[in-house]
Protein backbone atom coordinates (compact mmCIF):
# COMPACT_ATOMS: atom_id res chain seq x y z
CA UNK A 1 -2.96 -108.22 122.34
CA UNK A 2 -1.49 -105.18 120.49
CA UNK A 3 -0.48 -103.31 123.30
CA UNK A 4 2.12 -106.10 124.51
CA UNK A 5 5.78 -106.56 122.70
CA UNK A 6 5.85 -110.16 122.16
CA UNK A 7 9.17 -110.01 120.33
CA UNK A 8 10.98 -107.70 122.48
CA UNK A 9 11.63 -104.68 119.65
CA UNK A 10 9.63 -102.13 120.98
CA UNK A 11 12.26 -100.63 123.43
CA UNK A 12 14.96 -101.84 120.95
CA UNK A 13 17.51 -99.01 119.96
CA UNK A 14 14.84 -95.76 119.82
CA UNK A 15 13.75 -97.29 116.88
CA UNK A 16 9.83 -97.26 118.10
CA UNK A 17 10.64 -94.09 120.00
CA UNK A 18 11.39 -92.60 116.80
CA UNK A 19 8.35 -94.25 114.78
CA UNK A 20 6.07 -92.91 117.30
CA UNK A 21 6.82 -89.56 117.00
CA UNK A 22 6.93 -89.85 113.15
CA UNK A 23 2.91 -91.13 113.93
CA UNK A 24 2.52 -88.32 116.11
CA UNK A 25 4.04 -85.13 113.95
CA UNK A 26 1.44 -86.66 110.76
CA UNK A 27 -1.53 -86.69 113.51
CA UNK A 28 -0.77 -83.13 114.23
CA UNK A 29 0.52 -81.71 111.22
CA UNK A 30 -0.57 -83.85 108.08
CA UNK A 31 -3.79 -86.06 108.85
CA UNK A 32 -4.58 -86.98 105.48
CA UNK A 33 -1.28 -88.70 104.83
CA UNK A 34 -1.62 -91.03 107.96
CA UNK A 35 -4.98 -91.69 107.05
CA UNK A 36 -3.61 -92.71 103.53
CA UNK A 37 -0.86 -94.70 104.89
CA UNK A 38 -3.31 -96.36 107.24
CA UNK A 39 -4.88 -97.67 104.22
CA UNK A 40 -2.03 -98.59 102.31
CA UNK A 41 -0.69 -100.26 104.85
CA UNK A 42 -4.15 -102.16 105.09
CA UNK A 43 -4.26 -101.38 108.93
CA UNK A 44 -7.92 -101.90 110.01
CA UNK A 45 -9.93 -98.52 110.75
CA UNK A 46 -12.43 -101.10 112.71
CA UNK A 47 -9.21 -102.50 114.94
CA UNK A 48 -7.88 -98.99 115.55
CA UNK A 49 -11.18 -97.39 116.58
CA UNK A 50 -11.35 -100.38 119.07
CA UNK A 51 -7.77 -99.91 120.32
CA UNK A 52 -8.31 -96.57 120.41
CA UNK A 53 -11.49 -96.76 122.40
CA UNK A 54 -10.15 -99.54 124.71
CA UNK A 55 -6.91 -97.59 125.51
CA UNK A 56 -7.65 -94.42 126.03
CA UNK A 57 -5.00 -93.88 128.56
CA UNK A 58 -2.01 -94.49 125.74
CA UNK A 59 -1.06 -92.55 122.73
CA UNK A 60 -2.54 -92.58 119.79
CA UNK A 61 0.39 -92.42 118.20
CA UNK A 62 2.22 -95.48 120.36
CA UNK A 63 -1.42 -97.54 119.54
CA UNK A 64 -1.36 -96.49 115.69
CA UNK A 65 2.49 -98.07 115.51
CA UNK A 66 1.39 -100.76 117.17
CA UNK A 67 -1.44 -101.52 115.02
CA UNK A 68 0.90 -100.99 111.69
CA UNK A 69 3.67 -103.55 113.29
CA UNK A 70 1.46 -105.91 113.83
CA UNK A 71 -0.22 -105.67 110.37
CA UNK A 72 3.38 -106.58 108.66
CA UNK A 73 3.68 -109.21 110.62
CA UNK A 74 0.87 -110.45 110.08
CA UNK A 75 1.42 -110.78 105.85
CA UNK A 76 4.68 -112.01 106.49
CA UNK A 77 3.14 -114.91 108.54
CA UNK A 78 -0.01 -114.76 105.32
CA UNK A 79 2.93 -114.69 102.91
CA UNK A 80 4.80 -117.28 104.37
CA UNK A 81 1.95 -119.86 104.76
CA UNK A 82 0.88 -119.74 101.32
CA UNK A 83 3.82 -119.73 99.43
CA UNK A 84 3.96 -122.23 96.80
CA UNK A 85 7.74 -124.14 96.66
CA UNK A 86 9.67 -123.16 94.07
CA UNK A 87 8.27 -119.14 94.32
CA UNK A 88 11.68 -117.88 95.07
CA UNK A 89 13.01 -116.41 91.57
CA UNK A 90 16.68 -116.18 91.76
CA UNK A 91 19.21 -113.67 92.19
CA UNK A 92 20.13 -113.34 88.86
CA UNK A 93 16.90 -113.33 87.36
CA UNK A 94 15.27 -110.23 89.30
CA UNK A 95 14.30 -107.33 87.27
């Protein structure tokens, strides 16, 4: 499931390239934060230790990016299908 790129970005531009590596230097070098953003970012520890488990052979790091990818697209999609009409505030009126 995770480990697939249904919408052809992964090998887009570097731009997941990049990410990973930006996964990998907080593994190695400042744990806590990734743990933090893990949980800001609402990614499930139960999902990852799965992923983690079930593809040992990839990176962490590549699995980890993955995992927080998917979680935005999946409140986009959340967001999306319960959004009351009439929601959008305009331009002018944003803070």
């Amino acid at each position: 499931m995770i480990l697939n790129d249904r919408f052809g970005l992964i090998n887009s531009d570097g731009w997941f390239n990049a990410f990973v590596e930006r996964i990998n230097y907080l593994i190695q070098m400042d744990f806590p934060k990734l743990v933090n953003l893990l949980y800001g970012l609402d990614v499930s520890e139960k999902i990852l230790t799965v992923m983690l488990k079930e593809h040992s052979e990839t990176e962490a790091s590549e699995i980890i990016a993955r995992l927080i990818i998917e979680r935005q697209r999946e409140k986009i999609r959340t967001r999306a299908l319960y959004k009351k009409p009439g929601d959008d505030i305009p331009e002018s009126e944003k803070w």
